[in-house]
PDB file of N, CA and C in Angstrom:
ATOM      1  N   UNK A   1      93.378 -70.787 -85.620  1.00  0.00           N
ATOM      2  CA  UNK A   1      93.975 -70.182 -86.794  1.00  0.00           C
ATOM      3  C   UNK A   1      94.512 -68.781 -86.478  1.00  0.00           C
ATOM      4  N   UNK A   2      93.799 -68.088 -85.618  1.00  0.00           N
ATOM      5  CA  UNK A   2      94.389 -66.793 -85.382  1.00  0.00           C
ATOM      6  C   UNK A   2      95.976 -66.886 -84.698  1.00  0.00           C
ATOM      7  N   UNK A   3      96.147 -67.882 -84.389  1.00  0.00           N
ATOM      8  CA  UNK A   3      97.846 -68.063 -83.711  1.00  0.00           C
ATOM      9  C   UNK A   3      98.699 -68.611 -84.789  1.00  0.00           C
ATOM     10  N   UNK A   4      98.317 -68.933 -85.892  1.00  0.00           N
ATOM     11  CA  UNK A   4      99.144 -69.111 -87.007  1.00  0.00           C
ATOM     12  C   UNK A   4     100.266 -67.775 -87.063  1.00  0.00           C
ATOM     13  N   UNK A   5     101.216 -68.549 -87.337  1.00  0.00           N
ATOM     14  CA  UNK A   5     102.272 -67.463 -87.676  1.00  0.00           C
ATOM     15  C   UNK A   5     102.249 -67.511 -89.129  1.00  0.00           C
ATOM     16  N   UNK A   6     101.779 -66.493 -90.264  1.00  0.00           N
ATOM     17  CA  UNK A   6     101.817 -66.855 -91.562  1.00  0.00           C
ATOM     18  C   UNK A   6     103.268 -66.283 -92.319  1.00  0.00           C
ATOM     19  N   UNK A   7     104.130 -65.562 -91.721  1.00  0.00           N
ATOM     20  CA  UNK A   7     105.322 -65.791 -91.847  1.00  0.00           C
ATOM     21  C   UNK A   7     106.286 -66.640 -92.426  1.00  0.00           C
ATOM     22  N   UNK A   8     106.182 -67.835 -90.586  1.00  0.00           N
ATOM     23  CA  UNK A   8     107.102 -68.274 -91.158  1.00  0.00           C
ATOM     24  C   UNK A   8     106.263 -70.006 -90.794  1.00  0.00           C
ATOM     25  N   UNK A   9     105.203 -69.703 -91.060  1.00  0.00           N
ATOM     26  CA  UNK A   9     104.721 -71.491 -91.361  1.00  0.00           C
ATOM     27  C   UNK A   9     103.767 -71.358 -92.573  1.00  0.00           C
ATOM     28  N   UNK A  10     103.179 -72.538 -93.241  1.00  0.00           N
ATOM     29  CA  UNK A  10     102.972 -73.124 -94.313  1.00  0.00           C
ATOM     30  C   UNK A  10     102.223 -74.072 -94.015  1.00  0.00           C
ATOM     31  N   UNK A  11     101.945 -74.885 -93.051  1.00  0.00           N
ATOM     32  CA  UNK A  11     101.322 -76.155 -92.942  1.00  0.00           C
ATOM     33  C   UNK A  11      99.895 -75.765 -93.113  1.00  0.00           C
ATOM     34  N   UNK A  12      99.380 -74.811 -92.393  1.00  0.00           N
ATOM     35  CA  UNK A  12      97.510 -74.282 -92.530  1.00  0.00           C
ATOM     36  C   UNK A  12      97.426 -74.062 -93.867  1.00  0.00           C
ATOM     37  N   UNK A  13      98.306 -73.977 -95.254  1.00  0.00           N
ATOM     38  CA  UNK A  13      97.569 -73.690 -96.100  1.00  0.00           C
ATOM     39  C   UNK A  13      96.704 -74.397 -96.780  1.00  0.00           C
ATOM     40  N   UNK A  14      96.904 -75.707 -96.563  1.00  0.00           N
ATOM     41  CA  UNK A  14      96.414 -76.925 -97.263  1.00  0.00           C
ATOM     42  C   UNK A  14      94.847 -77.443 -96.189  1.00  0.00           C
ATOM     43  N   UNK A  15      95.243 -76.632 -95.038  1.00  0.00           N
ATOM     44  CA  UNK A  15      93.927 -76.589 -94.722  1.00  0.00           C
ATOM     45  C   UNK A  15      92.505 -76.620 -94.575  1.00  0.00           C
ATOM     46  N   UNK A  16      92.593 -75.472 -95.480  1.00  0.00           N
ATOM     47  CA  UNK A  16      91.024 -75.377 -95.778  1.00  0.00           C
ATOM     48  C   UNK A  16      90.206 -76.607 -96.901  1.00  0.00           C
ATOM     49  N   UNK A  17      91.477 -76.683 -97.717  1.00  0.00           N
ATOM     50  CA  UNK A  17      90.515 -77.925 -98.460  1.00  0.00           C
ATOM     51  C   UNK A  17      90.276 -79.172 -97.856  1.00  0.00           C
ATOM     52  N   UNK A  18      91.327 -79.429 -96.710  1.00  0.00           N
ATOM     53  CA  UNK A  18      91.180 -80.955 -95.699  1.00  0.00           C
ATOM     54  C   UNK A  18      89.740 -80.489 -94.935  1.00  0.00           C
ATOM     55  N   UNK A  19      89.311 -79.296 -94.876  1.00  0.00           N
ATOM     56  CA  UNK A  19      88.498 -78.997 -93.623  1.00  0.00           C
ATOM     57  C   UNK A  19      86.999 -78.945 -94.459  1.00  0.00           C
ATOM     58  N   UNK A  20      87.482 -78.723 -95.829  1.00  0.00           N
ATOM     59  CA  UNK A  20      85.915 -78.503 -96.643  1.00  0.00           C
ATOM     60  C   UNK A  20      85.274 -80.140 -97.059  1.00  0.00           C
ATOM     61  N   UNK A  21      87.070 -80.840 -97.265  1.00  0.00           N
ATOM     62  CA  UNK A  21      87.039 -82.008 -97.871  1.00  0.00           C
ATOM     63  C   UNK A  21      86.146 -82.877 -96.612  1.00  0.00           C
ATOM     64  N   UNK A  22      86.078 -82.974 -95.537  1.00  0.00           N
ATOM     65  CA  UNK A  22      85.934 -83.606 -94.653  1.00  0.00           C
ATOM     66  C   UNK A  22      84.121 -82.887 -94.059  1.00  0.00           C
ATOM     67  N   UNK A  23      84.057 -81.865 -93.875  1.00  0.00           N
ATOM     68  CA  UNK A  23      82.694 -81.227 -93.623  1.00  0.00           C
ATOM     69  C   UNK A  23      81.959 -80.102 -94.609  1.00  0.00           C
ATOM     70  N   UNK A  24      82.368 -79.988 -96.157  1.00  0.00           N
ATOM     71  CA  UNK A  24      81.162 -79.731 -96.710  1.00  0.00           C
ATOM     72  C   UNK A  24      81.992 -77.993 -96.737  1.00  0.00           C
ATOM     73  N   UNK A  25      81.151 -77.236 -97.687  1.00  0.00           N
ATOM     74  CA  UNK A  25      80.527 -76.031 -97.118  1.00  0.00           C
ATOM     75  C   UNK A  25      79.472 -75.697 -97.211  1.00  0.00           C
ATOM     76  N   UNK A  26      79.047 -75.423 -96.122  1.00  0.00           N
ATOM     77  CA  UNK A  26      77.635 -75.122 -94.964  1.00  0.00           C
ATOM     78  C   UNK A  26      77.203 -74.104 -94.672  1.00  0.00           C
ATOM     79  N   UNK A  27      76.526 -73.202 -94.433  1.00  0.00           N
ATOM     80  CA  UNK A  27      76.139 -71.785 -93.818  1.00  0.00           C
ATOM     81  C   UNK A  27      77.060 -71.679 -92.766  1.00  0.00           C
ATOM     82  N   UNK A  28      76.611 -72.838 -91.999  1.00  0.00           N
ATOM     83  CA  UNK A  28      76.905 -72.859 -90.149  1.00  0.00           C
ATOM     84  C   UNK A  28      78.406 -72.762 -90.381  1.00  0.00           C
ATOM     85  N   UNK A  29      79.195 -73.308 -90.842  1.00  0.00           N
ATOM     86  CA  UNK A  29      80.445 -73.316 -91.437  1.00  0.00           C
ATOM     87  C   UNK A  29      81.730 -72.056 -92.095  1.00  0.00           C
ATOM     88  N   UNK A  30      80.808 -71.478 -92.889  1.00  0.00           N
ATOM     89  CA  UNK A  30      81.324 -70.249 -93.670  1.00  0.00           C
ATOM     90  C   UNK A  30      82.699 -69.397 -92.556  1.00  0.00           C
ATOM     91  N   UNK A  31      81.754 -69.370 -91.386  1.00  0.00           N
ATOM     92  CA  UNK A  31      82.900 -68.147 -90.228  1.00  0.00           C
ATOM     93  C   UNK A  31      83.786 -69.087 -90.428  1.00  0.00           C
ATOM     94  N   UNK A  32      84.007 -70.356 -89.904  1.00  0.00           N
ATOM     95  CA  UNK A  32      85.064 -71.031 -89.481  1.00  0.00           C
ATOM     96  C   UNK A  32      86.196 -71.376 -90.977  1.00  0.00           C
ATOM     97  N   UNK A  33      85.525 -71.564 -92.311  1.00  0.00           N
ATOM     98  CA  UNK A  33      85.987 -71.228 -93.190  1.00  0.00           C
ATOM     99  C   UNK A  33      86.779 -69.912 -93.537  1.00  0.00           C
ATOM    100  N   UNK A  34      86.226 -68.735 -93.037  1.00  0.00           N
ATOM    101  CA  UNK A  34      86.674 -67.546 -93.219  1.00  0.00           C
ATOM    102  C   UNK A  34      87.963 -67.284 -92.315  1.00  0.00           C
ATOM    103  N   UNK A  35      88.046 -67.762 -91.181  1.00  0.00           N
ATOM    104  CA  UNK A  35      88.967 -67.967 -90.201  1.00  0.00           C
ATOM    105  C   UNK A  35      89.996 -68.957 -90.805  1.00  0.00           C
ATOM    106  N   UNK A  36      89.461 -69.638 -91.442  1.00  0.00           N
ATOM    107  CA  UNK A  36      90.870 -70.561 -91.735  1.00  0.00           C
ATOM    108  C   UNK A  36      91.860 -70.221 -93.050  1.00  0.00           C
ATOM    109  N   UNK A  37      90.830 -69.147 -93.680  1.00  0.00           N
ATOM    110  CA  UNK A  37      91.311 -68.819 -95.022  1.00  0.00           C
ATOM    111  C   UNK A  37      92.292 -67.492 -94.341  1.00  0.00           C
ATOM    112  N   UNK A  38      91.554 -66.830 -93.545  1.00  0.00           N
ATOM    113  CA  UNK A  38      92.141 -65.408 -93.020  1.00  0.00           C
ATOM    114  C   UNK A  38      93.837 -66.192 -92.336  1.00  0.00           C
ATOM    115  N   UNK A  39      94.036 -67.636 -91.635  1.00  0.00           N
ATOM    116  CA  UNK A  39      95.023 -67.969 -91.577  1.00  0.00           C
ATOM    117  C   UNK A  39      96.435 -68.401 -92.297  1.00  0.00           C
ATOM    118  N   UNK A  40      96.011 -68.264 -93.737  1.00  0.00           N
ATOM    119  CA  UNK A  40      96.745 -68.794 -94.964  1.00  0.00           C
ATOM    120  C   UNK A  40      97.765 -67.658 -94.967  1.00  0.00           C
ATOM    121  N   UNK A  41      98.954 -68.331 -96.208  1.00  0.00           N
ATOM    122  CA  UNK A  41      99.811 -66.802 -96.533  1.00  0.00           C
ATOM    123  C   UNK A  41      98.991 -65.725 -96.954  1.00  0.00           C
ATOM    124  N   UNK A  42     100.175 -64.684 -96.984  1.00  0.00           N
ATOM    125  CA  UNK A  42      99.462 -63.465 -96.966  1.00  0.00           C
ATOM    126  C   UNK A  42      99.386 -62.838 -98.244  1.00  0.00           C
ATOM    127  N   UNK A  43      99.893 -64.044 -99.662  1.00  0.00           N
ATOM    128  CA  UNK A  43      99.045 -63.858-100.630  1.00  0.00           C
ATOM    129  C   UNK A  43      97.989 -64.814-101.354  1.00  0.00           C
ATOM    130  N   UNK A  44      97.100 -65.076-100.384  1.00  0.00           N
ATOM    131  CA  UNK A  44      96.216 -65.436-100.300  1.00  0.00           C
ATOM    132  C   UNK A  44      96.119 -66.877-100.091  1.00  0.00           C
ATOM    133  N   UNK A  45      95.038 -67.746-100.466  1.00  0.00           N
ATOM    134  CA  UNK A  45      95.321 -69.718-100.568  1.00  0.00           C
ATOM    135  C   UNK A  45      94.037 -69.536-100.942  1.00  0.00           C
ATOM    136  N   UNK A  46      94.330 -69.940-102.820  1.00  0.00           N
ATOM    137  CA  UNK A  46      93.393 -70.607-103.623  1.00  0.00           C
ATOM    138  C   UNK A  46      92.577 -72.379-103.244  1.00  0.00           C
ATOM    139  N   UNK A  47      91.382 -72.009-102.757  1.00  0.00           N
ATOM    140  CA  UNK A  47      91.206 -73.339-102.265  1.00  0.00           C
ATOM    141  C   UNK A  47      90.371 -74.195-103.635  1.00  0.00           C
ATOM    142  N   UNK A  48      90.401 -75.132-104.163  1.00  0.00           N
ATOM    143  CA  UNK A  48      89.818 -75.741-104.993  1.00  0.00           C
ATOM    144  C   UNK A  48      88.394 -75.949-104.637  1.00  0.00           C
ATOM    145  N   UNK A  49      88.092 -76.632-103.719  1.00  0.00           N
ATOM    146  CA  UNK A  49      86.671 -77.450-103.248  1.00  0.00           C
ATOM    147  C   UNK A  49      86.004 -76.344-102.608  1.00  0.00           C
ATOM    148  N   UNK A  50      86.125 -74.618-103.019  1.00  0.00           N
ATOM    149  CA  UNK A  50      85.370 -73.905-102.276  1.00  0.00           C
ATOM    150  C   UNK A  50      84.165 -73.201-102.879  1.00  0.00           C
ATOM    151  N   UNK A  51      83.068 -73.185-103.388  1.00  0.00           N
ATOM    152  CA  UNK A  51      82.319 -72.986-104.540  1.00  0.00           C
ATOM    153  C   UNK A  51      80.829 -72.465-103.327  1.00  0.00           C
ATOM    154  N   UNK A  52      81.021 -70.706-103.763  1.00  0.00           N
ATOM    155  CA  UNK A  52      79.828 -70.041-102.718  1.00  0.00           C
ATOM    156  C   UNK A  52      79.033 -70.261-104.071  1.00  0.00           C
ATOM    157  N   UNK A  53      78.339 -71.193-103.853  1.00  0.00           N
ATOM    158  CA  UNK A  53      77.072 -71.528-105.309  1.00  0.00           C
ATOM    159  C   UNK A  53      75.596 -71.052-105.072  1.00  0.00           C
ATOM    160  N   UNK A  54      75.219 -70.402-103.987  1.00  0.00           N
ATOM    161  CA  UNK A  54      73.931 -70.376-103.625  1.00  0.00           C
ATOM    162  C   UNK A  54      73.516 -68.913-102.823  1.00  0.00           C
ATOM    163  N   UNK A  55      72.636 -68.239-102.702  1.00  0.00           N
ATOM    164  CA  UNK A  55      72.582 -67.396-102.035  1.00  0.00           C
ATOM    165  C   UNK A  55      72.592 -67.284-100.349  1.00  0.00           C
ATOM    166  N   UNK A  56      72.196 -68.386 -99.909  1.00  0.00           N
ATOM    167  CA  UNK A  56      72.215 -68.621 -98.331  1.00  0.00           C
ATOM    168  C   UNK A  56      74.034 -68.750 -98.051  1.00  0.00           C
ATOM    169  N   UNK A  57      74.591 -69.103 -98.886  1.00  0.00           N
ATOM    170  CA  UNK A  57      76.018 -69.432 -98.359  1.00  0.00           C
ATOM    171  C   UNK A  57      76.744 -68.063 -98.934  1.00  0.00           C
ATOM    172  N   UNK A  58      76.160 -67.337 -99.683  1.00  0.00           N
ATOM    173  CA  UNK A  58      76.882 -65.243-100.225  1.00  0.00           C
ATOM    174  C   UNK A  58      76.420 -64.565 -98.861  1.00  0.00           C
ATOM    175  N   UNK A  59      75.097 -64.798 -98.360  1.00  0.00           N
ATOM    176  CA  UNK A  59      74.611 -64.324 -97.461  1.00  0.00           C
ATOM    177  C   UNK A  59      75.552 -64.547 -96.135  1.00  0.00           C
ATOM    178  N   UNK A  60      75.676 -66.311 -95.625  1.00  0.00           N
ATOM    179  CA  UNK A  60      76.848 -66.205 -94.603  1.00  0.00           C
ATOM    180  C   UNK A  60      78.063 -65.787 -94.452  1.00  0.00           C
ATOM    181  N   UNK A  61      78.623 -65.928 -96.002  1.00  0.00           N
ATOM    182  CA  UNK A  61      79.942 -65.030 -96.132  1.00  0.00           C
ATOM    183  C   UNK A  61      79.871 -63.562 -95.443  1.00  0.00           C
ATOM    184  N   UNK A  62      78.858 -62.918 -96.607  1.00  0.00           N
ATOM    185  CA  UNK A  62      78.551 -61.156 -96.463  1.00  0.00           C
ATOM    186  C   UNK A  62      78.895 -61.228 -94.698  1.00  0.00           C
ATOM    187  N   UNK A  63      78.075 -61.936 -93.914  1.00  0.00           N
ATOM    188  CA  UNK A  63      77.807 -61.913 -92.541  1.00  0.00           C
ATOM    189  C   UNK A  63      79.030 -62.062 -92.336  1.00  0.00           C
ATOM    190  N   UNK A  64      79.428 -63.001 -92.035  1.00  0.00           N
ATOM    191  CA  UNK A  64      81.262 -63.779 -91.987  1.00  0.00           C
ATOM    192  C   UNK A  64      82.468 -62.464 -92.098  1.00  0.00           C
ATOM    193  N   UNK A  65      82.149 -61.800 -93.561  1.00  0.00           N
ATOM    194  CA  UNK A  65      83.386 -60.707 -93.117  1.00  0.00           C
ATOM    195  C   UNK A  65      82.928 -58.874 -92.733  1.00  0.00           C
ATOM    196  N   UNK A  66      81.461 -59.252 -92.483  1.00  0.00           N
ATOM    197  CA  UNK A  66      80.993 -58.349 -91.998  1.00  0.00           C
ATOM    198  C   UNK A  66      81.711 -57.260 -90.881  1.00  0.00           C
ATOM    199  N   UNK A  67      82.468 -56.552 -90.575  1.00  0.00           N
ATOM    200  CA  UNK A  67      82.952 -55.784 -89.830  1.00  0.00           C
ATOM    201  C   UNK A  67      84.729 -55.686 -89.817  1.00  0.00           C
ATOM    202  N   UNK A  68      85.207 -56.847 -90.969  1.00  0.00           N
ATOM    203  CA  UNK A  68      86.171 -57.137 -90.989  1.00  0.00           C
ATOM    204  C   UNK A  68      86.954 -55.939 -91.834  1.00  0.00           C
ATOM    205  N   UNK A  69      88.732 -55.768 -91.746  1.00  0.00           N
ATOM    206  CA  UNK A  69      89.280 -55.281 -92.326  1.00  0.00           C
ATOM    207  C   UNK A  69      89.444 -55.222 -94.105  1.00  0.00           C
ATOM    208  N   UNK A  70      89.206 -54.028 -95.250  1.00  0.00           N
ATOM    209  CA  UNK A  70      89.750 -54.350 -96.203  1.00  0.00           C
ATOM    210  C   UNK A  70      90.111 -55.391 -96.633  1.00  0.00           C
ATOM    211  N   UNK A  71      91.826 -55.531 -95.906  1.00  0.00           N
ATOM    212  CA  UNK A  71      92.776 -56.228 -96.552  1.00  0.00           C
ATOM    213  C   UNK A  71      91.996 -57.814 -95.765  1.00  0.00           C
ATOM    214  N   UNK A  72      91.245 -58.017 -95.259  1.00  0.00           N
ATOM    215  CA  UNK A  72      90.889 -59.160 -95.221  1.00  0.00           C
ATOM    216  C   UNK A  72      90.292 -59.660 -95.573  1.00  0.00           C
ATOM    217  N   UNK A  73      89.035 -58.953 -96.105  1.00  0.00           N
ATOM    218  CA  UNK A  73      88.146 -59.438 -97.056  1.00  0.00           C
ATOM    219  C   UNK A  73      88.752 -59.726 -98.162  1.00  0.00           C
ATOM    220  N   UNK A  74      89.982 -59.134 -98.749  1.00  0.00           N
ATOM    221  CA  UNK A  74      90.599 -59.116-100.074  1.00  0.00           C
ATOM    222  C   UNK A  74      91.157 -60.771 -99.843  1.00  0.00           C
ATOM    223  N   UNK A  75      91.415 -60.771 -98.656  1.00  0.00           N
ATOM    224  CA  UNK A  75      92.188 -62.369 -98.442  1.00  0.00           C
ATOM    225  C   UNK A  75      91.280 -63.433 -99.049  1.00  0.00           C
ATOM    226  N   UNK A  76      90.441 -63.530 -98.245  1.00  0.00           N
ATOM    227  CA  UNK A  76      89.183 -64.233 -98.324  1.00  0.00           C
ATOM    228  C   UNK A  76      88.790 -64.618-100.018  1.00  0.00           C
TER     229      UNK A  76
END
């Protein structure tokens, strides 16, 4: 995802819900979620099937954009 050009492609946005749709969201999961969301346009990608419902999965997030930029957490 980090080689996405969010410019001038479109195909990763639909992404994240094929990737939640298919494996869940998980603790173990969350980074690779966060990575795929951080790949979307750059005003943002509302994912439907993404629901942080629990404290172990706020907790992997917190971790997940832990050291990260502002404007990326804002993505997220």
């Amino acid at each position: 995802m980090e080689l996405v050009d969010t410019e001038h492609q479109l195909a990763q946005d639909g992404y994240a819900e094929a990737f939640i749709e298919a494996h869940g969201v998980k603790k173990e999961l969350i980074p690779v979620i966060v990575s795929i969301l951080q790949g979307g346009i750059d005003e943002g990608t509302l994912v439907k099937n993404l629901t942080i419902d629990s404290l172990e999965l706020a907790e992997a997030l917190f971790e997940a954009l832990k050291g990260k930029e502002i404007y990326e957490c804002e993505m997220v």
